[in-house]
C-alpha atoms as a PDB file:
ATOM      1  CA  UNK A   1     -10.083 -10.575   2.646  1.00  0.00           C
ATOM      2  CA  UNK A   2      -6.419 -11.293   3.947  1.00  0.00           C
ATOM      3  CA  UNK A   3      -5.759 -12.014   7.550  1.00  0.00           C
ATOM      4  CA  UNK A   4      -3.434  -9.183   7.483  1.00  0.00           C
ATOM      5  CA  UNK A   5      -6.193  -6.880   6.285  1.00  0.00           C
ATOM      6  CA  UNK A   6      -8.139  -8.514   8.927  1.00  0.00           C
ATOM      7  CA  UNK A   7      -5.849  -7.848  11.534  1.00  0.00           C
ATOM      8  CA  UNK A   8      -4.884  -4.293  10.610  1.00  0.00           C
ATOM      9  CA  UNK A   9      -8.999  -3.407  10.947  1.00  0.00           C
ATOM     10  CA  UNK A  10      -8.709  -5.377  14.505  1.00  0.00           C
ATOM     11  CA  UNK A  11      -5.242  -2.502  15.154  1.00  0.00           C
ATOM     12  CA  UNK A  12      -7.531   0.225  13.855  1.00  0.00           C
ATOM     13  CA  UNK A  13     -10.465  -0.565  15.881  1.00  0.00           C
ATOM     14  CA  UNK A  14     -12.714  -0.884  12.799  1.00  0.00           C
ATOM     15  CA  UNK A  15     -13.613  -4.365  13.369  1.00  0.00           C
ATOM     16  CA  UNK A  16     -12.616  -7.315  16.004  1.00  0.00           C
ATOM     17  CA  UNK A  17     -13.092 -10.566  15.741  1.00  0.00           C
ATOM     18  CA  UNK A  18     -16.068 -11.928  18.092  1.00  0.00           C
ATOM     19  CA  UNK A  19     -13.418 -14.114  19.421  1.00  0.00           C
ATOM     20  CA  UNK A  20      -9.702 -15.581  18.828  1.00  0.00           C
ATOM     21  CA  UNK A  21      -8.493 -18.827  19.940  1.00  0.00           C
ATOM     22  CA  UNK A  22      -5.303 -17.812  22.149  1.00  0.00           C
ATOM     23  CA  UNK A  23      -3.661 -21.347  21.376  1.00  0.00           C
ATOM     24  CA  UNK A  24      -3.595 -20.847  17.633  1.00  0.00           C
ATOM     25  CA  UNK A  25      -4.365 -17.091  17.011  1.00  0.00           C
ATOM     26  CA  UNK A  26      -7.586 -18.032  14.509  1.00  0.00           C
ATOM     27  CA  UNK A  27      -9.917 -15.529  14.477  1.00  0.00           C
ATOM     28  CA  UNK A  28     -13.827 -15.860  14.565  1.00  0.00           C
ATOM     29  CA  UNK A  29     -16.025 -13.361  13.039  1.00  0.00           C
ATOM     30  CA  UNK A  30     -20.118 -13.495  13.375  1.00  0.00           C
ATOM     31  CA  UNK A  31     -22.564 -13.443  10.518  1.00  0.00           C
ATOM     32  CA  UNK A  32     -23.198  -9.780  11.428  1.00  0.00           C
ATOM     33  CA  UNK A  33     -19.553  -8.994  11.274  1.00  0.00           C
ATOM     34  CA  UNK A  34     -19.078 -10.453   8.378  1.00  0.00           C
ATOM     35  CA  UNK A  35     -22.158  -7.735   6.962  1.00  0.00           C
ATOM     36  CA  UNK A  36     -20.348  -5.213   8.376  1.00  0.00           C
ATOM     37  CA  UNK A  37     -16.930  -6.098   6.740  1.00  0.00           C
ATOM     38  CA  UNK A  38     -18.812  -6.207   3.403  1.00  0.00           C
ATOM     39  CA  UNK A  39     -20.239  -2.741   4.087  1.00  0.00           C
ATOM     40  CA  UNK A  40     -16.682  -1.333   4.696  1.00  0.00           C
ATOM     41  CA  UNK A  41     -15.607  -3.234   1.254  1.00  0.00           C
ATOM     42  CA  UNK A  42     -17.855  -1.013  -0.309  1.00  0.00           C
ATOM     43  CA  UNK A  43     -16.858   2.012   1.386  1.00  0.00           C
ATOM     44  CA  UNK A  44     -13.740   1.955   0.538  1.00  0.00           C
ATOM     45  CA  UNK A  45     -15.163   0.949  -3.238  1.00  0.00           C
ATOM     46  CA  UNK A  46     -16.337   4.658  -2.553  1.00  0.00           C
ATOM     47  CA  UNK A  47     -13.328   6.018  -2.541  1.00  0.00           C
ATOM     48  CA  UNK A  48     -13.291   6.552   1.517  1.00  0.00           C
ATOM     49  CA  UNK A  49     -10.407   6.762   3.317  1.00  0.00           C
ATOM     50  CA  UNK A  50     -10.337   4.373   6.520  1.00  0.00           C
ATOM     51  CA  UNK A  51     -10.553   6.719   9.260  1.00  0.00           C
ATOM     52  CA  UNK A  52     -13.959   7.908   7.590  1.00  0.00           C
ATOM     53  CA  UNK A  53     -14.825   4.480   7.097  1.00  0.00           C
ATOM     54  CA  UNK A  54     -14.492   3.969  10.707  1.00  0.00           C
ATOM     55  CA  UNK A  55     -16.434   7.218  11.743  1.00  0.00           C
ATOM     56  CA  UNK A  56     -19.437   5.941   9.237  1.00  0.00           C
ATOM     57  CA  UNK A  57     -19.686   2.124  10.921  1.00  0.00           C
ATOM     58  CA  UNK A  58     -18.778   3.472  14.504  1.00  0.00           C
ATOM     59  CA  UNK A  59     -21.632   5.990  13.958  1.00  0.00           C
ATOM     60  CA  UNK A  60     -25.745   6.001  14.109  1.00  0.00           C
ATOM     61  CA  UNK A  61     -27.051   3.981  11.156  1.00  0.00           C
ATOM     62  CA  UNK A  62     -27.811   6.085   8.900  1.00  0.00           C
ATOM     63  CA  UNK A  63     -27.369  10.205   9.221  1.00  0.00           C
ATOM     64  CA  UNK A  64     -23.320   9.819   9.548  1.00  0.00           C
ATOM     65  CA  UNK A  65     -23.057   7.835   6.299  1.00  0.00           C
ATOM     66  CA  UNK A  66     -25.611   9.614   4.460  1.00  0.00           C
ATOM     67  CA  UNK A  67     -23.521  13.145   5.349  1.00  0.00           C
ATOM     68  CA  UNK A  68     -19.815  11.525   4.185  1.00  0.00           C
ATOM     69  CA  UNK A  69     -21.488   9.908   1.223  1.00  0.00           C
ATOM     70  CA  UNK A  70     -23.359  13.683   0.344  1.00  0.00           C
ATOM     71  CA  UNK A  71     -19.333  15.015   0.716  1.00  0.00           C
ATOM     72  CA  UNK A  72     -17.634  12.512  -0.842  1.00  0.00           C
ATOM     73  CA  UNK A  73     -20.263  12.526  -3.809  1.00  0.00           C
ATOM     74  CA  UNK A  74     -19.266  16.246  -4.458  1.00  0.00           C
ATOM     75  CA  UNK A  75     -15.236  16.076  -3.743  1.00  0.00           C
ATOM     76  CA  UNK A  76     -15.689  13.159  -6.872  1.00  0.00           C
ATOM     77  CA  UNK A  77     -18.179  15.513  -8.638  1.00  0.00           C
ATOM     78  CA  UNK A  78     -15.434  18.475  -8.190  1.00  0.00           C
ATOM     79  CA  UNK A  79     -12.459  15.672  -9.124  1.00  0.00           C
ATOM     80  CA  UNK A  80     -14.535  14.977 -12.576  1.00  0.00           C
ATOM     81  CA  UNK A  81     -14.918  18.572 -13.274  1.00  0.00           C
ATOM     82  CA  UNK A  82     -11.018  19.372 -13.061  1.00  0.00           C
ATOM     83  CA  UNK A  83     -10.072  15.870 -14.602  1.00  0.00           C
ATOM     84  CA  UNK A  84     -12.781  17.330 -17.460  1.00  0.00           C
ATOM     85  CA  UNK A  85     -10.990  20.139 -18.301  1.00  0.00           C
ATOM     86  CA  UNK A  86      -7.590  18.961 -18.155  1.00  0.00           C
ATOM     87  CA  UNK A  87      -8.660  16.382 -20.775  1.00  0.00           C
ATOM     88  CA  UNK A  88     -10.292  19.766 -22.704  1.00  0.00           C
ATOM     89  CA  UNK A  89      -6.667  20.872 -22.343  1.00  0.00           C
ATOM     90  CA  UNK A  90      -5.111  17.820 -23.493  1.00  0.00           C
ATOM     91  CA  UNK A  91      -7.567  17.640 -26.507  1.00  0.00           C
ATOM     92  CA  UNK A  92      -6.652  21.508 -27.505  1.00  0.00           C
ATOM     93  CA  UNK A  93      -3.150  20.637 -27.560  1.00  0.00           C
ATOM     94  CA  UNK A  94      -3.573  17.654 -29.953  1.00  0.00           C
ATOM     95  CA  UNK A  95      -5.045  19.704 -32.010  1.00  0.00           C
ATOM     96  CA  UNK A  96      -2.594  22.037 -32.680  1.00  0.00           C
ATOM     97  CA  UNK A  97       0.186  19.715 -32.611  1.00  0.00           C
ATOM     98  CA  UNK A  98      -1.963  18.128 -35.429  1.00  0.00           C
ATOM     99  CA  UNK A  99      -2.421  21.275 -37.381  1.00  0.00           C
ATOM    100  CA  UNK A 100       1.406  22.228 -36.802  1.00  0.00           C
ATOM    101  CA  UNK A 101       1.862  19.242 -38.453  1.00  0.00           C
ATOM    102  CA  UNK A 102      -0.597  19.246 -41.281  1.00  0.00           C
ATOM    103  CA  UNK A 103       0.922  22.901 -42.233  1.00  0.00           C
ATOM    104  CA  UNK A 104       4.961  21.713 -42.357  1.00  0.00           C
ATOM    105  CA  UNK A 105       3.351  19.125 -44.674  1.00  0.00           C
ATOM    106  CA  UNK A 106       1.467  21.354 -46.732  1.00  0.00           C
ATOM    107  CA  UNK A 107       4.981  23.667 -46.743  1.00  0.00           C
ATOM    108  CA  UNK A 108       7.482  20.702 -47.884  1.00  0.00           C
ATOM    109  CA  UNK A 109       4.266  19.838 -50.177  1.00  0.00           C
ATOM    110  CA  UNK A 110       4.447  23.285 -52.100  1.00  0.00           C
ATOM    111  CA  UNK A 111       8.540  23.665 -51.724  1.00  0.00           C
ATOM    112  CA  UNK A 112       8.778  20.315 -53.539  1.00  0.00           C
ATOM    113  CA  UNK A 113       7.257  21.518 -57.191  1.00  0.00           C
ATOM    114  CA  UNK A 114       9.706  24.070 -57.206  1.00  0.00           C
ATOM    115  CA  UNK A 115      12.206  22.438 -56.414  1.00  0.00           C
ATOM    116  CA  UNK A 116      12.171  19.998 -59.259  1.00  0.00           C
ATOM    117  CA  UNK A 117      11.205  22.399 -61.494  1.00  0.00           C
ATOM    118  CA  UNK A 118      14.051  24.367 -60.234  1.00  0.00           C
ATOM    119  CA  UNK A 119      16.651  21.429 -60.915  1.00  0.00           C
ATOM    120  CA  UNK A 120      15.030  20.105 -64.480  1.00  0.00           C
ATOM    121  CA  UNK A 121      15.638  23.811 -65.510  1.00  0.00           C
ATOM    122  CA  UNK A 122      19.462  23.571 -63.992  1.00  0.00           C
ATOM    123  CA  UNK A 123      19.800  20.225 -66.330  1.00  0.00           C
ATOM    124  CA  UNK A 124      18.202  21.644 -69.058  1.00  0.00           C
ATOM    125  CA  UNK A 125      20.934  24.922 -68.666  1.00  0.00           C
ATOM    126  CA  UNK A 126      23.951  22.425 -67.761  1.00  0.00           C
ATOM    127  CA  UNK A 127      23.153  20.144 -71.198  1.00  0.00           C
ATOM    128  CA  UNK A 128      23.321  23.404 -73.178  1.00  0.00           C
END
């Protein structure tokens, strides 16, 4: 984790350091912080913005989180669901771009005999 990060979660009041050393700035962070920062690393992994991520460590252990991660489990369930059918969408319209394709071939496919038959008869007729 960057000391910018760091200090930005300090600005947000998600987590200060146990201490700082006002000569040199350096910032000291406890064993337990350090658990904490790791449990907002995976809250974010989650897809949570910060200001949730603050409500869920700022809140009762347990009933807070449990809540967001119920909501947040359904807003990804609903984001699968839409990303689902768009690629049902996407899929559909392969398709017939393929089979608008296989059907111009098919047409330049039975053009083609007829076309040299067409100019072997024209030959044939000119060498008369």
């Amino acid at each position: 984790m960057s000391t910018r990060q760091l200090r930005f979660y300090d600005e947000l009041g998600l987590l200060a350091p146990a201490r700082a050393d006002p000569n040199t700035g350096y910032r000291y962070y406890t064993e337990l912080q350090l658990e904490d920062l790791d449990r907002i690393k995976a809250l974010k992994e989650l897809g949570f913005t910060l200001k949730q991520v603050k409500r869920i460590v700022h809140s009762a252990p347990g009933s807070a989180e449990r809540d967001m991660l119920l909501a947040r489990k359904a807003e990804v369930e609903r984001l699968l669901a839409e990303e689902s059918q768009r690629l049902g969408k996407i899929d559909q319209k392969i398709a017939q771009l393929e089979a608008s394709t296989a059907e111009a071939g098919e047409a330049l496919e039975t053009q083609a005999p007829f076309a040299a038959a067409s100019s072997a008869f024209t030959a044939r007729d000119n060498a008369k």
